[in-house]
Protein backbone atom coordinates (compact mmCIF):
# COMPACT_ATOMS: atom_id res chain seq x y z
CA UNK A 1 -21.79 2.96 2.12
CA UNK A 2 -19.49 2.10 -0.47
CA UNK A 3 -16.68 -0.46 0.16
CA UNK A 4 -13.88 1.50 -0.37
CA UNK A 5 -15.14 4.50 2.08
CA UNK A 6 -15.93 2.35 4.32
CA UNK A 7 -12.39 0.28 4.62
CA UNK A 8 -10.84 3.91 4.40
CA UNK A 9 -12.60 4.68 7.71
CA UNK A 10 -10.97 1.52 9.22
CA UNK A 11 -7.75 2.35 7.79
CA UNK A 12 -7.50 5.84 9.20
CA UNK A 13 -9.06 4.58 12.87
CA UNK A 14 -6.73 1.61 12.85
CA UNK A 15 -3.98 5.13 12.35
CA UNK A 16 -5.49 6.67 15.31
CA UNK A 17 -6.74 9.55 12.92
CA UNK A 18 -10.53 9.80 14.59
CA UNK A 19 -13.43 7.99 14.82
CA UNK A 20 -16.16 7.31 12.71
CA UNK A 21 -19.35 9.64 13.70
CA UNK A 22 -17.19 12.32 15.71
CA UNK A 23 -14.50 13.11 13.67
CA UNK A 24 -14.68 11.23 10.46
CA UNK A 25 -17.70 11.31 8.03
CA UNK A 26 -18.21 9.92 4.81
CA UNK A 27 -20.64 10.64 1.93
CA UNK A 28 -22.00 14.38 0.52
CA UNK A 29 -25.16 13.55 2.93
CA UNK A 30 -23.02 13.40 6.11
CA UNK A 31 -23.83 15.54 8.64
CA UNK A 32 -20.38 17.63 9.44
CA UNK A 33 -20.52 19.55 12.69
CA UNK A 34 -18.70 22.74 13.70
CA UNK A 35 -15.61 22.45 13.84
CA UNK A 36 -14.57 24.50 17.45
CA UNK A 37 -11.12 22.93 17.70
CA UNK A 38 -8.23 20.08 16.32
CA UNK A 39 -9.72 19.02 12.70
CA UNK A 40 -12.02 16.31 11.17
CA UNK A 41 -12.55 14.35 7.95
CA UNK A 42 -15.09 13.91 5.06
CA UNK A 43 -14.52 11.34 2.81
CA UNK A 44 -16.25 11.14 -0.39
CA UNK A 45 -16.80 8.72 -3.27
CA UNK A 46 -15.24 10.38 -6.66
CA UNK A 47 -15.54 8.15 -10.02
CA UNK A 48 -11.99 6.81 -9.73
CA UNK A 49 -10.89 4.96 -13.27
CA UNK A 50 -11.31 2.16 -15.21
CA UNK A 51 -11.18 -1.02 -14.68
CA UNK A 52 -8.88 -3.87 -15.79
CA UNK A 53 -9.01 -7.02 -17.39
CA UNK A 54 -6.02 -10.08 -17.69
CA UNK A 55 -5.75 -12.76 -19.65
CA UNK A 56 -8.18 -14.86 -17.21
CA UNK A 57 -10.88 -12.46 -16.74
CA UNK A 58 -11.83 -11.06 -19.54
CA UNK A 59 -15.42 -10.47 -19.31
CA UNK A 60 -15.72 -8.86 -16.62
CA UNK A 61 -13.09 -7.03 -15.04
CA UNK A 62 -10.85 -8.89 -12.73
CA UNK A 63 -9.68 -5.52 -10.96
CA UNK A 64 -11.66 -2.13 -10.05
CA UNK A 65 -10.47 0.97 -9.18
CA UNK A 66 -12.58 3.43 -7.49
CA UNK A 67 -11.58 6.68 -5.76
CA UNK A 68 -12.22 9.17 -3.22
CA UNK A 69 -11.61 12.34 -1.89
CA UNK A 70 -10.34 12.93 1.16
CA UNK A 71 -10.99 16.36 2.80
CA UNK A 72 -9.85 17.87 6.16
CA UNK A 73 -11.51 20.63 7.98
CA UNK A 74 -9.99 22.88 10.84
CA UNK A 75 -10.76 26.27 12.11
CA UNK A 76 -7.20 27.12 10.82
CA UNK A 77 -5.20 26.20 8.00
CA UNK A 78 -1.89 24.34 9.88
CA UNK A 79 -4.22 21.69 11.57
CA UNK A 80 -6.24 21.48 8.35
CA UNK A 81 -3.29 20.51 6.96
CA UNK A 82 -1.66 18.73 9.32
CA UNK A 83 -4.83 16.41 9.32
CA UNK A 84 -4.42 15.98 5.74
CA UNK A 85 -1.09 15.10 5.63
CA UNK A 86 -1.57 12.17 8.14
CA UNK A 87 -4.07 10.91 6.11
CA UNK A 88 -2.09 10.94 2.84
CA UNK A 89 0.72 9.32 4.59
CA UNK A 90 -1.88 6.75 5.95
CA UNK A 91 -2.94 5.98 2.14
CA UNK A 92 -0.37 3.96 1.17
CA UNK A 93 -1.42 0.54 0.88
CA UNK A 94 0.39 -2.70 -1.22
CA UNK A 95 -0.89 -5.77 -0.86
CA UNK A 96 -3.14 -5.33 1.85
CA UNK A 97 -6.54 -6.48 3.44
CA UNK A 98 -8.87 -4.12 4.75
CA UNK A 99 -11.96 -5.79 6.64
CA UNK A 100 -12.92 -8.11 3.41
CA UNK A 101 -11.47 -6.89 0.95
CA UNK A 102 -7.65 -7.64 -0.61
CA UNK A 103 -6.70 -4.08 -2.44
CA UNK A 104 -3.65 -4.60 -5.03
CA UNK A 105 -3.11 -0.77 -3.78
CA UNK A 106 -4.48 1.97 -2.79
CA UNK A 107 -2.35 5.30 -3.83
CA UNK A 108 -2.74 9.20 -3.90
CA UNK A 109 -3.26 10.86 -6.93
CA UNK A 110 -2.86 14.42 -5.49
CA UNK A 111 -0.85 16.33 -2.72
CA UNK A 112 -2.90 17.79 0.06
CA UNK A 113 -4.01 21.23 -1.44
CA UNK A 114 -5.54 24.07 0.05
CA UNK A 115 -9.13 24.37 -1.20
CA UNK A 116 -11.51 26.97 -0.70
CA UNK A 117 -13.36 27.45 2.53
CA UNK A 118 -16.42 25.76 3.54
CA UNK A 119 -19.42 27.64 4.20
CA UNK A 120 -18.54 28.15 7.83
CA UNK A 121 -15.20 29.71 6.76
CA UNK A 122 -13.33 26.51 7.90
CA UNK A 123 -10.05 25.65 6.41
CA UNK A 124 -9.72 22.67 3.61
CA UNK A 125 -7.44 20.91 2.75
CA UNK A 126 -7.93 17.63 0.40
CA UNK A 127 -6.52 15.22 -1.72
CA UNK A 128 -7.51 12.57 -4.28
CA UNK A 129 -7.08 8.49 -3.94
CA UNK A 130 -7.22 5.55 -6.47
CA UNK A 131 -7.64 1.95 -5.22
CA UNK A 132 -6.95 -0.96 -6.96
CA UNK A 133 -9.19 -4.22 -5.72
CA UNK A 134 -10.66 -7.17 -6.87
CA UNK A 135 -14.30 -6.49 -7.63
């Protein structure tokens, strides 16, 4: 799984938001169950932006920046939301290590936003990240 999911999922456990495997899945191959009450999460790797060089590392970069999206599901909109919006508040980070790795930042891009229902007719609401982290 990709580093930055991955430290996400410890972020938003350490911030009592669920647990990885009942309530908080990452990747497009996760297996999401029904959602019968309260709300879970998907994460998923998105291509994020470039990354950036300084005046010591200038071959390769010294900083990377990948993103994600962060999705929450509910039988009804309000705890879709309210899922969401815990999660965006959760994703501010300065300065911070997560497991291994020492992110410069990691910062919204988005609001939450109402996005079409899945295929089960579940409420979603997302938003988009960009970290900032040595490589």
């Amino acid at each position: 799984m990709p580093s930055l999911l991955s430290d996400l999922i410890s972020l938003y456990e350490a911030d009592s938001l669920g647990t990885f495997g009942t309530n908080i899945f990452a990747s497009t191959n996760a297996t999401i169950p029904r959602v019968e009450s309260g709300a879970i999460l998907t994460l998923v790797e998105t291509g994020g932006t470039s990354p950036e060089n300084t005046h010591n590392s200038v071959l390769r970069p010294a900083y990377i920046q990948p993103g994600a999206q962060v999705i929450a599901r509910s039988v009804d909109y309000q705890t879709a939301f309210d899922k969401a919006k815990a999660a965006y508040d959760s994703s501010f980070i300065t300065n911070q290590m997560i497991g291994s790795t020492w992110y410069q930042k990691i910062r919204p891009t988005t609001e939450p936003a109402d996005l079409k229902p899945d295929k089960r007719g579940n409420a979603r609401v997302g938003f988009n990240l960009i970290a900032k982290r040595r490589p």
